[in-house]
Every structure is written in structure tokens, then in C-alpha cells.
PDB file of N, CA and C in Angstrom:
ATOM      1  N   UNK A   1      92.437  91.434  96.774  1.00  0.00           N
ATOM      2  CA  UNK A   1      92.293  92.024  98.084  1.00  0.00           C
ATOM      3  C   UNK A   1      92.384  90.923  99.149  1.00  0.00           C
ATOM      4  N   UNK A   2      93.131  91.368 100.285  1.00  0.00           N
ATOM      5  CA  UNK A   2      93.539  90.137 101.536  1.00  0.00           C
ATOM      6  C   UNK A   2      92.114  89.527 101.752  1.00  0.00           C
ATOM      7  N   UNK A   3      90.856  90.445 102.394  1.00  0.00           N
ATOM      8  CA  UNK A   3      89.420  90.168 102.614  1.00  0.00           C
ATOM      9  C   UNK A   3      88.556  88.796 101.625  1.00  0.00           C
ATOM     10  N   UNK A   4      89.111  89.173 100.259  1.00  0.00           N
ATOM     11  CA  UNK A   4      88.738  88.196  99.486  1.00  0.00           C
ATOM     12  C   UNK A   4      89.275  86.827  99.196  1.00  0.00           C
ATOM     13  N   UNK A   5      90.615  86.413 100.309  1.00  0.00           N
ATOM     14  CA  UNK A   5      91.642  85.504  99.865  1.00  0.00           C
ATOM     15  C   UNK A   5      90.800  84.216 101.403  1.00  0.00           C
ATOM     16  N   UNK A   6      91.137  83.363 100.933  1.00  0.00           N
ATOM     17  CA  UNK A   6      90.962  82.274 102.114  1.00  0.00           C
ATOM     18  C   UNK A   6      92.392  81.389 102.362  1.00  0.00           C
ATOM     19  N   UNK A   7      92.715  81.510 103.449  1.00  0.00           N
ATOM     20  CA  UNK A   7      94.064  80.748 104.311  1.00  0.00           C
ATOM     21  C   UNK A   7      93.762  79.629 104.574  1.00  0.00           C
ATOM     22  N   UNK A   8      94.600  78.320 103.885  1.00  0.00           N
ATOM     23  CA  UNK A   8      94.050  77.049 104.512  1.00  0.00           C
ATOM     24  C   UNK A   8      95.317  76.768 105.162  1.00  0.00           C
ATOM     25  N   UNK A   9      95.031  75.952 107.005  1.00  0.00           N
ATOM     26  CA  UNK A   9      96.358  76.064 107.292  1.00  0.00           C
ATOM     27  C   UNK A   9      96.153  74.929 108.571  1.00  0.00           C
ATOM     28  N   UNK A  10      96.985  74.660 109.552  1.00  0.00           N
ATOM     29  CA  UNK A  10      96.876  73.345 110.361  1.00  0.00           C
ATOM     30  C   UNK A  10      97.212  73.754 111.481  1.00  0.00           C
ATOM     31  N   UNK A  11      97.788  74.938 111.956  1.00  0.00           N
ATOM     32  CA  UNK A  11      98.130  75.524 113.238  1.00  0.00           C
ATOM     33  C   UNK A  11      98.111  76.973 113.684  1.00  0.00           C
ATOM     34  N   UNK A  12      98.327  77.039 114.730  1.00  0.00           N
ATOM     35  CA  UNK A  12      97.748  78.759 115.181  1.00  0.00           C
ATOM     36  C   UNK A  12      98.746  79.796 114.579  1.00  0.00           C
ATOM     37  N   UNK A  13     100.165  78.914 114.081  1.00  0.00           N
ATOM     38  CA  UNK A  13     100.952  79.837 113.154  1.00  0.00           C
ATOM     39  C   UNK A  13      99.686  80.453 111.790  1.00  0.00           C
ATOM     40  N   UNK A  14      99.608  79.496 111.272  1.00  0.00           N
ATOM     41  CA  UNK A  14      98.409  79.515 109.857  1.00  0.00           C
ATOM     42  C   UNK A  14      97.328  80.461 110.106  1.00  0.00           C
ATOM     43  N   UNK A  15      96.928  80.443 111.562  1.00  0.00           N
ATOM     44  CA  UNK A  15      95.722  81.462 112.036  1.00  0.00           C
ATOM     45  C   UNK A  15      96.297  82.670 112.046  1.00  0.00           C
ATOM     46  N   UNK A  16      97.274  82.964 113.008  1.00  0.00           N
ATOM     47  CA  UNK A  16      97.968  84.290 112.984  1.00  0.00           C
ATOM     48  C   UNK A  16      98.577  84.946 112.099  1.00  0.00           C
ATOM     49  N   UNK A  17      98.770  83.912 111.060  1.00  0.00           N
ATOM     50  CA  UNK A  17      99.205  84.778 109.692  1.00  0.00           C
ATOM     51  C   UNK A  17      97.813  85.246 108.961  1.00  0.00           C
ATOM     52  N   UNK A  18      96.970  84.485 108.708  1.00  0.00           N
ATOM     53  CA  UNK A  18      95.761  84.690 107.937  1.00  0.00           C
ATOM     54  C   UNK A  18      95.913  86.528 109.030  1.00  0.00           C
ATOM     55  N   UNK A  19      95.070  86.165 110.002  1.00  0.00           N
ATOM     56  CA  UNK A  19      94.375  87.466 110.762  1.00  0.00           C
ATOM     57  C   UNK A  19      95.975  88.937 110.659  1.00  0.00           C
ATOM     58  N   UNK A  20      96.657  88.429 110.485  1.00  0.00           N
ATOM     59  CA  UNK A  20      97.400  89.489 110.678  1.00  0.00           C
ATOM     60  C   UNK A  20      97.460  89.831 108.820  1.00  0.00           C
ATOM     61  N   UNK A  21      97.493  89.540 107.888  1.00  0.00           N
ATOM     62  CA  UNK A  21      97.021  89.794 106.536  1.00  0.00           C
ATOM     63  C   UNK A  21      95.441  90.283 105.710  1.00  0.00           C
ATOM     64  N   UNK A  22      94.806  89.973 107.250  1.00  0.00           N
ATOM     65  CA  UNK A  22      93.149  90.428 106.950  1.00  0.00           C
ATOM     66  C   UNK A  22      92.794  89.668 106.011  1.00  0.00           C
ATOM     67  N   UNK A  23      93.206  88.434 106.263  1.00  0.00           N
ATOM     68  CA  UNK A  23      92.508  87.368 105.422  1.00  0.00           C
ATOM     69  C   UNK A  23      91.411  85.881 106.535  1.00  0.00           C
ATOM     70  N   UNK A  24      90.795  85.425 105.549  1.00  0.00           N
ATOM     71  CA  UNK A  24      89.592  84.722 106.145  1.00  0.00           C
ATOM     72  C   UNK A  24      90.171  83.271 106.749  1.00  0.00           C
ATOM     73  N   UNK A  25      90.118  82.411 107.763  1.00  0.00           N
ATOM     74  CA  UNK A  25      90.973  81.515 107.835  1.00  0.00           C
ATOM     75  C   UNK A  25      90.148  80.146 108.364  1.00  0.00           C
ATOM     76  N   UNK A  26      90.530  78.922 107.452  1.00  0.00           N
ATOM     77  CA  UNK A  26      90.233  77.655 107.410  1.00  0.00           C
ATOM     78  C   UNK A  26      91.300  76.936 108.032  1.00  0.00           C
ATOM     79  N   UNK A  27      91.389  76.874 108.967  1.00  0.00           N
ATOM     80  CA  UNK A  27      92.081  75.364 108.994  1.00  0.00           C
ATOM     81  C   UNK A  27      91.623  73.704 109.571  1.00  0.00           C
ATOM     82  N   UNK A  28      92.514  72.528 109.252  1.00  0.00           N
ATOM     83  CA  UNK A  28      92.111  71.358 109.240  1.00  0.00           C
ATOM     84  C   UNK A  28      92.272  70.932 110.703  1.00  0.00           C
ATOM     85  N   UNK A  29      91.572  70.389 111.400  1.00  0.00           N
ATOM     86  CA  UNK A  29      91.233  69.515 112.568  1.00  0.00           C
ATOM     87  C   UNK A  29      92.214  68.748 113.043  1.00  0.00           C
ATOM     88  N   UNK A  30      93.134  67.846 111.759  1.00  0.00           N
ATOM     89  CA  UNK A  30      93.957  67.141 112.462  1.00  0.00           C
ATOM     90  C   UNK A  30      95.251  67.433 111.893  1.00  0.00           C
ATOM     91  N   UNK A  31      95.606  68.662 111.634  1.00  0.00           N
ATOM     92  CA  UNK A  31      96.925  69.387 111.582  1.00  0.00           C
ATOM     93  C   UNK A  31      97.802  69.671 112.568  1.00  0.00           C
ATOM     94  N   UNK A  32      98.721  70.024 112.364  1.00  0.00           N
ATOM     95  CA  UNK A  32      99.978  70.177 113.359  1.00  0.00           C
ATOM     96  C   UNK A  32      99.792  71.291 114.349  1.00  0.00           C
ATOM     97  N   UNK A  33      99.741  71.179 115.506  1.00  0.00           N
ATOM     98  CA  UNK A  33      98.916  72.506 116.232  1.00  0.00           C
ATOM     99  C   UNK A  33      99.977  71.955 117.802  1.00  0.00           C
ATOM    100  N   UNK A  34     100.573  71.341 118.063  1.00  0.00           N
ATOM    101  CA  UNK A  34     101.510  71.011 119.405  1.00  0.00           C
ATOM    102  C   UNK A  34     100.424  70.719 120.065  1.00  0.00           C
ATOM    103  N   UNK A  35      99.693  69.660 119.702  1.00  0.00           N
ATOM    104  CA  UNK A  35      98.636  68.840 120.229  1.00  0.00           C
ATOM    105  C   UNK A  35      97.606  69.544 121.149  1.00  0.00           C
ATOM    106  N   UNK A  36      97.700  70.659 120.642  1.00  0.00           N
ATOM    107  CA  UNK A  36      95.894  71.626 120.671  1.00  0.00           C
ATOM    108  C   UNK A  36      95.088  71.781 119.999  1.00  0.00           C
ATOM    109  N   UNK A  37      94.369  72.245 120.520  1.00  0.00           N
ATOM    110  CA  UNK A  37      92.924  71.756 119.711  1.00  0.00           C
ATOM    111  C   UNK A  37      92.656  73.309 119.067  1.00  0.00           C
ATOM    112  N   UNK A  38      93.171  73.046 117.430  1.00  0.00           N
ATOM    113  CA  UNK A  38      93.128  74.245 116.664  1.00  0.00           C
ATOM    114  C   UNK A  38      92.032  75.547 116.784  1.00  0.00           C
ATOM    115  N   UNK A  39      90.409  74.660 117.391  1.00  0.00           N
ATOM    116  CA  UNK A  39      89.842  75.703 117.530  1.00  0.00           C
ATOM    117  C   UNK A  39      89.543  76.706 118.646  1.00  0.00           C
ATOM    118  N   UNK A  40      90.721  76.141 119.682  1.00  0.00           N
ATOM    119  CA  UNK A  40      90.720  77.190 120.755  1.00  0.00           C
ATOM    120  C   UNK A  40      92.026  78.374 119.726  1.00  0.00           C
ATOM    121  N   UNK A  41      92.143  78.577 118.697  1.00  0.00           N
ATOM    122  CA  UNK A  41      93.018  79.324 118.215  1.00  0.00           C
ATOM    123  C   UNK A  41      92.030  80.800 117.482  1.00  0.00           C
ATOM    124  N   UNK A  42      90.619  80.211 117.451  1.00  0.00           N
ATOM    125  CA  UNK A  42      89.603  80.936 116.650  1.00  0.00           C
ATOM    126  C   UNK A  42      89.710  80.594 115.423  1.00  0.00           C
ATOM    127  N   UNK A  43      89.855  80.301 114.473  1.00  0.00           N
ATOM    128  CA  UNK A  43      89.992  79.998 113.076  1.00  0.00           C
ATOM    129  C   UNK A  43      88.298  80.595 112.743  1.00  0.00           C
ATOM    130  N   UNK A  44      88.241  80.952 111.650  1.00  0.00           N
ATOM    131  CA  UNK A  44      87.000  80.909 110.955  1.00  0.00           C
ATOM    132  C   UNK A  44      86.177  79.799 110.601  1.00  0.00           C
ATOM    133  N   UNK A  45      86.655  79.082 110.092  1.00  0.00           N
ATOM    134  CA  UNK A  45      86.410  77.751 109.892  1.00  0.00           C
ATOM    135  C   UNK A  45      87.112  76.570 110.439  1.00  0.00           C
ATOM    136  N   UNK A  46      86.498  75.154 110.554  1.00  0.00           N
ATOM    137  CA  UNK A  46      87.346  74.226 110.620  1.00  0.00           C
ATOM    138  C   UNK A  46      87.087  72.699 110.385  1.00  0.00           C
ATOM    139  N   UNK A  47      87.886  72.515 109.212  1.00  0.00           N
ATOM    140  CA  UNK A  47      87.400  71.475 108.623  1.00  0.00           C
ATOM    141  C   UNK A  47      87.952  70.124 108.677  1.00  0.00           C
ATOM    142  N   UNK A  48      87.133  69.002 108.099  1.00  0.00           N
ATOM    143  CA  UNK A  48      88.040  68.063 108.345  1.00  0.00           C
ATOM    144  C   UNK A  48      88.627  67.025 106.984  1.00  0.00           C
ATOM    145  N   UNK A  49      88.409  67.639 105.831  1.00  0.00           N
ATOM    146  CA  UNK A  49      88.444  67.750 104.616  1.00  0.00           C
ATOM    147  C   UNK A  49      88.869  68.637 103.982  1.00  0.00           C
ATOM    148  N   UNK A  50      90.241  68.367 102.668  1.00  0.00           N
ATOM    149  CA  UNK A  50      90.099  69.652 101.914  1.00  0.00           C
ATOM    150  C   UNK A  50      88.657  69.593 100.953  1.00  0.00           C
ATOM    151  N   UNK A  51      88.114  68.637 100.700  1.00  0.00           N
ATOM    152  CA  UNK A  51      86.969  68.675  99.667  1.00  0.00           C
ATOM    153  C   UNK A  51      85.732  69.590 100.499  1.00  0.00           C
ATOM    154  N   UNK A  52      86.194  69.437 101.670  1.00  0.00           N
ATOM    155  CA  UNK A  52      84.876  70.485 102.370  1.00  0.00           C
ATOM    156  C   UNK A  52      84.387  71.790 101.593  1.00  0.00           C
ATOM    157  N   UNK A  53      85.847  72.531 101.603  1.00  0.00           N
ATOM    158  CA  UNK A  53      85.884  73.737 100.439  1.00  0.00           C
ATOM    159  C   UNK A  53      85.141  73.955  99.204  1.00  0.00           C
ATOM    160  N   UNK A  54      84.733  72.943  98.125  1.00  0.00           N
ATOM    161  CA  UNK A  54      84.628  73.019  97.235  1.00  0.00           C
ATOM    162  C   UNK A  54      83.217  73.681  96.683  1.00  0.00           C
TER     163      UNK A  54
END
């Protein structure tokens, strides 16, 4: 189920796909975002590690 899946991703493309799939969305801090600051995108999370996840 989409609800149960987590999106790890680096830009507001990565956000807008998660939310438009009804999935939960992580992305990383210093990912590719056209030098914005990913969390004006809303993300669910935002990390600065993939080991954060674990």
C-alpha cells in the first residue's frame, strides 16, 4: 500500500511525487533542490543522513 511505502528523495520533484502517490516523504538537506531550501517544499521528514532511517 502507497501509505505504507517511504520516498527518499533530494528535491521538490521527489516531494511531489511521494504526495501525489500517497506516500510518506523523506528527503536529504543537501540534495539537488535549485538551491532551495527543501523544507520550504513540506517534506515529512528531513534528513541529513541516509543512516538516519535505520
Amino acid at each position: 500500500m502507497p501509505k505504507d511505502c517511504l520516498v527518499v528523495g533530494d528535491s521538490i520533484n521527489d516531494v511531489e511525487s511521494a504526495r501525489s502517490a500517497g506516500m510518506t516523504m523523506a528527503d536529504v538537506h543537501y540534495g539537488y533542490n535549485h538551491g532551495e531550501d527543501i523544507r520550504m517544499s513540506k517534506p515529512d521528514l528531513v534528513i541529513g543522513s541516509l543512516l538516519e532511517l535505520v
